[in-house]
C-alpha atoms as a PDB file:
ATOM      1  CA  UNK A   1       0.000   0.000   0.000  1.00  0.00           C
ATOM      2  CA  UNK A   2       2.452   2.443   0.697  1.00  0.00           C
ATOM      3  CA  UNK A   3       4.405   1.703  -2.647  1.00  0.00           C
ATOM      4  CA  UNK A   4       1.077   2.459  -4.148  1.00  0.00           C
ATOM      5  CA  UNK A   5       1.000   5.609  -2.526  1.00  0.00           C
ATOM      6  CA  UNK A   6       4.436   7.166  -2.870  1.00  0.00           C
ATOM      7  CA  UNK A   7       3.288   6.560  -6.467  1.00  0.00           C
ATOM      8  CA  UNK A   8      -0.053   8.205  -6.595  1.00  0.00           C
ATOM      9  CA  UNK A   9      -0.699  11.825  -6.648  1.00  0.00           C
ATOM     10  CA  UNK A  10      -1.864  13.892  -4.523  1.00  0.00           C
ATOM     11  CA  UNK A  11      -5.833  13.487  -5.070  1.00  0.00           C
ATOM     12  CA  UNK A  12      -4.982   9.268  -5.152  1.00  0.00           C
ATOM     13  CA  UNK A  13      -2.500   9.238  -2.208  1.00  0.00           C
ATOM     14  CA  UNK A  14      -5.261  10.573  -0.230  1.00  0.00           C
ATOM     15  CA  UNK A  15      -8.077   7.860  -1.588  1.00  0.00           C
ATOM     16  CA  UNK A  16      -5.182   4.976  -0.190  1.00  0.00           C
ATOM     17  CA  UNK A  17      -4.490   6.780   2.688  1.00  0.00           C
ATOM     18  CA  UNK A  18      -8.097   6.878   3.695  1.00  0.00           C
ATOM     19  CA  UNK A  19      -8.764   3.146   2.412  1.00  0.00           C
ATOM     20  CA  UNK A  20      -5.385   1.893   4.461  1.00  0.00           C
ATOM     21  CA  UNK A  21      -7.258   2.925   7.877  1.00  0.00           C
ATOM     22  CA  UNK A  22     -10.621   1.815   7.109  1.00  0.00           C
ATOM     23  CA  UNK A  23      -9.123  -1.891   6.631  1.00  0.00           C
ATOM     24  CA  UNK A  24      -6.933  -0.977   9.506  1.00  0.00           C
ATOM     25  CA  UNK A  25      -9.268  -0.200  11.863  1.00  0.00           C
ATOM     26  CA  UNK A  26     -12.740  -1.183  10.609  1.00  0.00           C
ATOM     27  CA  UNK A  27     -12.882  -4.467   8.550  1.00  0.00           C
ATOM     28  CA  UNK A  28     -14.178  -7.204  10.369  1.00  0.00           C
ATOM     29  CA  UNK A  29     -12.561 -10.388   9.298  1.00  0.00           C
ATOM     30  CA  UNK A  30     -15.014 -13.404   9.509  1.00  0.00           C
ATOM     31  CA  UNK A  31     -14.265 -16.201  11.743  1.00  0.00           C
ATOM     32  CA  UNK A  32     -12.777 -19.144  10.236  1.00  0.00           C
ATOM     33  CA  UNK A  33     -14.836 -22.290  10.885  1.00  0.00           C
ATOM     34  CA  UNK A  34     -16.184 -24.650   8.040  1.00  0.00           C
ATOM     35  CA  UNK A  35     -19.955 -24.174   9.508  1.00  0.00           C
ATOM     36  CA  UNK A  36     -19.325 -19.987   8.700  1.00  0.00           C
ATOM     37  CA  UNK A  37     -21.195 -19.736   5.449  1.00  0.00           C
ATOM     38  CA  UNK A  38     -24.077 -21.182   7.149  1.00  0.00           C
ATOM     39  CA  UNK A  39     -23.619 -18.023   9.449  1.00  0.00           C
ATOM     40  CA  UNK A  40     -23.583 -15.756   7.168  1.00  0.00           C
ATOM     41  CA  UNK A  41     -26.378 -16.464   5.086  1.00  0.00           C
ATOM     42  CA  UNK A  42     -28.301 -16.542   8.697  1.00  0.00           C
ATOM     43  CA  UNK A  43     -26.852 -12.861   8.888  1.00  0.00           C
ATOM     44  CA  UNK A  44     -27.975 -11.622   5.358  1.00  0.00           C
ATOM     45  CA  UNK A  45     -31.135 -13.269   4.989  1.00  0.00           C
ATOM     46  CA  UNK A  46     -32.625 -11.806   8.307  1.00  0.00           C
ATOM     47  CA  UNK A  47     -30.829  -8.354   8.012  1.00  0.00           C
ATOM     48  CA  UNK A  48     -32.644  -7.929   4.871  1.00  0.00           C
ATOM     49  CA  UNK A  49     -35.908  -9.103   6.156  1.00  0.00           C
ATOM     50  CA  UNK A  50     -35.343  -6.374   8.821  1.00  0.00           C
ATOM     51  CA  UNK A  51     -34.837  -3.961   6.211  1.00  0.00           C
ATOM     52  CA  UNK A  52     -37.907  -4.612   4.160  1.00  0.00           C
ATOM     53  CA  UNK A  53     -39.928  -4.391   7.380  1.00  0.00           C
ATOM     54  CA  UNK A  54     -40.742  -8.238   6.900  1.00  0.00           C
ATOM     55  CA  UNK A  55     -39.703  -8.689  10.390  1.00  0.00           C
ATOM     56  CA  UNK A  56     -39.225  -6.103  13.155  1.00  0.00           C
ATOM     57  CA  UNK A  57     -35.655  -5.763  15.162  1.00  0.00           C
ATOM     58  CA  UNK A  58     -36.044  -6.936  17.972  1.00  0.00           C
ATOM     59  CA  UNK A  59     -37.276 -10.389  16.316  1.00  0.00           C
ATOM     60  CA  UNK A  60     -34.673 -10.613  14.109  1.00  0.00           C
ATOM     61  CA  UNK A  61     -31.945 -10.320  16.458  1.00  0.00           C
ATOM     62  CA  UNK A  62     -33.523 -13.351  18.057  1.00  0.00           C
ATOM     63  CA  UNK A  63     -34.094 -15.197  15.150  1.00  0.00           C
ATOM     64  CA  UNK A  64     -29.929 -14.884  14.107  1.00  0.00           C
ATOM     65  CA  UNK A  65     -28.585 -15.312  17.800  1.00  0.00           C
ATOM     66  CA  UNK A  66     -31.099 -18.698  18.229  1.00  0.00           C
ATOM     67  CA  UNK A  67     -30.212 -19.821  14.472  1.00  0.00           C
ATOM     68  CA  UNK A  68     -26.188 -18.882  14.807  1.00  0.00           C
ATOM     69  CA  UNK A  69     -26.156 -21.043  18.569  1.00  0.00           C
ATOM     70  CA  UNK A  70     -27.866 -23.627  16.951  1.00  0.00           C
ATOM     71  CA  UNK A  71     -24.616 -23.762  13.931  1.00  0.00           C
ATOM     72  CA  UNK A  72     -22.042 -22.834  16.452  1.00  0.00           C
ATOM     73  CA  UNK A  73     -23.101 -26.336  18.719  1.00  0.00           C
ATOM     74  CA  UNK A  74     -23.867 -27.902  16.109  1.00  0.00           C
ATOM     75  CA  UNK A  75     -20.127 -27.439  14.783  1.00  0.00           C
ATOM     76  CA  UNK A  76     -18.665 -28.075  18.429  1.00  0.00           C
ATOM     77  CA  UNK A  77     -20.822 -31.257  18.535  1.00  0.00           C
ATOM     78  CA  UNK A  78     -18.424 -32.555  15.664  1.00  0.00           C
END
């Protein structure tokens, strides 16, 4: 990144600069555990039904923590 940088001007330097702490500080890297794309389908398929208004918050928050324990013994159980 910083090779990228020093070769950038001024306008582009600034873009990577800005992108460099927004992956240092803000990207949340997924856990690594063969069951995860179960998890994350449970994520984006109730996020978006809280979105459209198909399901209100508080419901869906339920929904994803009871769905995700469910995976997460489900994988320990192995």
């Amino acid at each position: 990144m910083k090779q990228m940088q020093a070769e950038a001007d001024e306008a582009n330097r600034a873009r990577l600069g800005m992108l460099e702490k927004v992956i240092a500080e803000h990207i949340l890297v997924p856990a690594k555990f063969a069951r995860y794309p179960e998890v994350e389908e449970v994520l984006w398929r109730t996020v978006q039904k809280a979105f459209l208004g198909e399901m209100e918050i508080d419901a869906a928050l339920e929904s994803m923590t009871r769905q995700i324990s469910w995976i997460v013994q489900q994988a320990i159980a192995v």
